[in-house]
C-alpha atoms as a PDB file:
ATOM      1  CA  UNK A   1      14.229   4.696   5.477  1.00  0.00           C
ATOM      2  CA  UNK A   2      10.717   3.841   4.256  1.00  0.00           C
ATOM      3  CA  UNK A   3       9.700   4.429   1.268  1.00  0.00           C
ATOM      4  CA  UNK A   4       5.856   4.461   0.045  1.00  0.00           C
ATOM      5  CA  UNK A   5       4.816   4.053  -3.634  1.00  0.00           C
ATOM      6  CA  UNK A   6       1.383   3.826  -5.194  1.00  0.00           C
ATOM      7  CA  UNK A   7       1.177   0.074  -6.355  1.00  0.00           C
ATOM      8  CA  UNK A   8       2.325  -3.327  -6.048  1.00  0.00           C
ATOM      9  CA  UNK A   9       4.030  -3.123  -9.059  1.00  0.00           C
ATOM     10  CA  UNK A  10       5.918   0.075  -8.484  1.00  0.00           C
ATOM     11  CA  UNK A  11       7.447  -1.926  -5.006  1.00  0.00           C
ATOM     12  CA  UNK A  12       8.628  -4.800  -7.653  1.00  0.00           C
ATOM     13  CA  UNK A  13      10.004  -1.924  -9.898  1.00  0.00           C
ATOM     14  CA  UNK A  14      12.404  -0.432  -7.466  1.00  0.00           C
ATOM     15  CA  UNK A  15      13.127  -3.716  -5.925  1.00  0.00           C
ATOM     16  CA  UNK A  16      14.508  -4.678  -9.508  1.00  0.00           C
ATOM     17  CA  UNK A  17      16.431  -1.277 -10.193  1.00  0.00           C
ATOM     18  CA  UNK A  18      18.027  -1.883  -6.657  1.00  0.00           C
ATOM     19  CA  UNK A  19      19.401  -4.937  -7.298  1.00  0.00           C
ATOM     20  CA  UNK A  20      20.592  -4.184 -10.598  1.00  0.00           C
ATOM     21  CA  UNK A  21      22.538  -1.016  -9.291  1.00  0.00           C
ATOM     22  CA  UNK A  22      23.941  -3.247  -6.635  1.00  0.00           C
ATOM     23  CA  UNK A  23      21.810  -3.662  -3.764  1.00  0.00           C
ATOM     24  CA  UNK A  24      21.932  -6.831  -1.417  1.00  0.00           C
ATOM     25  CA  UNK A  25      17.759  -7.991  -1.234  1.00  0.00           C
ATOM     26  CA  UNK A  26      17.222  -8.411   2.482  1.00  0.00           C
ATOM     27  CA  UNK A  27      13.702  -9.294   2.142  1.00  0.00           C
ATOM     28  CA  UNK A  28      11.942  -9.934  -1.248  1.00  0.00           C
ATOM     29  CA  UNK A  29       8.800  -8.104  -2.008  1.00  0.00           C
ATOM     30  CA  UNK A  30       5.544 -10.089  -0.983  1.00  0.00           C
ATOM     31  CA  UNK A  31       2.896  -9.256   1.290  1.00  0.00           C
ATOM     32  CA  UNK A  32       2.835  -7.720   4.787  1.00  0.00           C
ATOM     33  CA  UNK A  33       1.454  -9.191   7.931  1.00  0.00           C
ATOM     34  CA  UNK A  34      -0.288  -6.108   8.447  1.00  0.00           C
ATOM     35  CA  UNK A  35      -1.879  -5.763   5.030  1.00  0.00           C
ATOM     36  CA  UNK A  36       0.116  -3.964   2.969  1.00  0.00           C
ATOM     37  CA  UNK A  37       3.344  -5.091   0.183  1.00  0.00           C
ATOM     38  CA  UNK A  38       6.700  -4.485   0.438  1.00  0.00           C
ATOM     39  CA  UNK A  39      10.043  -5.370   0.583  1.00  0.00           C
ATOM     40  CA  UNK A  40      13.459  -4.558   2.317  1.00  0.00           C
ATOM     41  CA  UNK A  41      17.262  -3.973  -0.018  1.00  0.00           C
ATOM     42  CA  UNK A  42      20.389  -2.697   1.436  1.00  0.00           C
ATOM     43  CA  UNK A  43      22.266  -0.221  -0.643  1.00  0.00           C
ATOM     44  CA  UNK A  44      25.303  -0.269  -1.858  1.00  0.00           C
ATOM     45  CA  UNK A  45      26.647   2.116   1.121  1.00  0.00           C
ATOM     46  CA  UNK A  46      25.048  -0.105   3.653  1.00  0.00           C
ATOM     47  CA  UNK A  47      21.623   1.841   4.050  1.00  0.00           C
ATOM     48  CA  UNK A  48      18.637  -0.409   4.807  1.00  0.00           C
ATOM     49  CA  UNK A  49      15.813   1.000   2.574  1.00  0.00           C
ATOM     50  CA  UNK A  50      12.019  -0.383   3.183  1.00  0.00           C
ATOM     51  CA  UNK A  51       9.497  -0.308   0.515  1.00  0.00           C
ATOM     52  CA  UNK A  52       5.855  -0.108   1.235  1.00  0.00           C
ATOM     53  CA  UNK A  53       2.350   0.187  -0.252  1.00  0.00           C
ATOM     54  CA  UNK A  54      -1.207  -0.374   0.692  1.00  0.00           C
ATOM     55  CA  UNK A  55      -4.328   0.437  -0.323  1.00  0.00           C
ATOM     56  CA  UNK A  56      -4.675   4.574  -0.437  1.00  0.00           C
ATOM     57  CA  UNK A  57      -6.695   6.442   1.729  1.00  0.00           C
ATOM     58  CA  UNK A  58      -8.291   9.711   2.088  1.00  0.00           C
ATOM     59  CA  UNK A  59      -5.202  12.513   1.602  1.00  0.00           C
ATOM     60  CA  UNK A  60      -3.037   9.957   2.348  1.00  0.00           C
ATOM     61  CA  UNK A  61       0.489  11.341   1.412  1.00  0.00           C
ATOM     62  CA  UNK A  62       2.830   9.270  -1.114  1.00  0.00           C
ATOM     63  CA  UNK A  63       6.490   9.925  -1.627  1.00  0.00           C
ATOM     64  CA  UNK A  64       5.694   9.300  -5.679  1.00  0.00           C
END
């Protein structure tokens, strides 16, 4: 799953909250090849969960 947030900081927020609620950091947050920031945490079921933002566009939708 993918998840997009409005700042850099808000992708070092949830990365934090993961981790403390038991999530295994696959890939630290940091910048993108392509531009953007992110980072990558397995939950404690097993799901992969990817963590994105870049700089907003025009109507460009945001899950927060």
């Amino acid at each position: 799953m993918t998840y997009v947030v409005r700042s850099e900081a808000r992708v070092e927020e949830i990365m934090a909250e993961a981790q403390k609620a038991g999530a295994t950091i696959l890939k630290p947050a940091g910048a993108l090849p392509w531009g953007g920031y992110g980072g990558t945490f397995a939950d404690p079921d097993g799901y992969v969960w990817s963590l994105g933002y870049s700089a907003p566009g025009t109507d460009q939708p945001y899950a927060e």
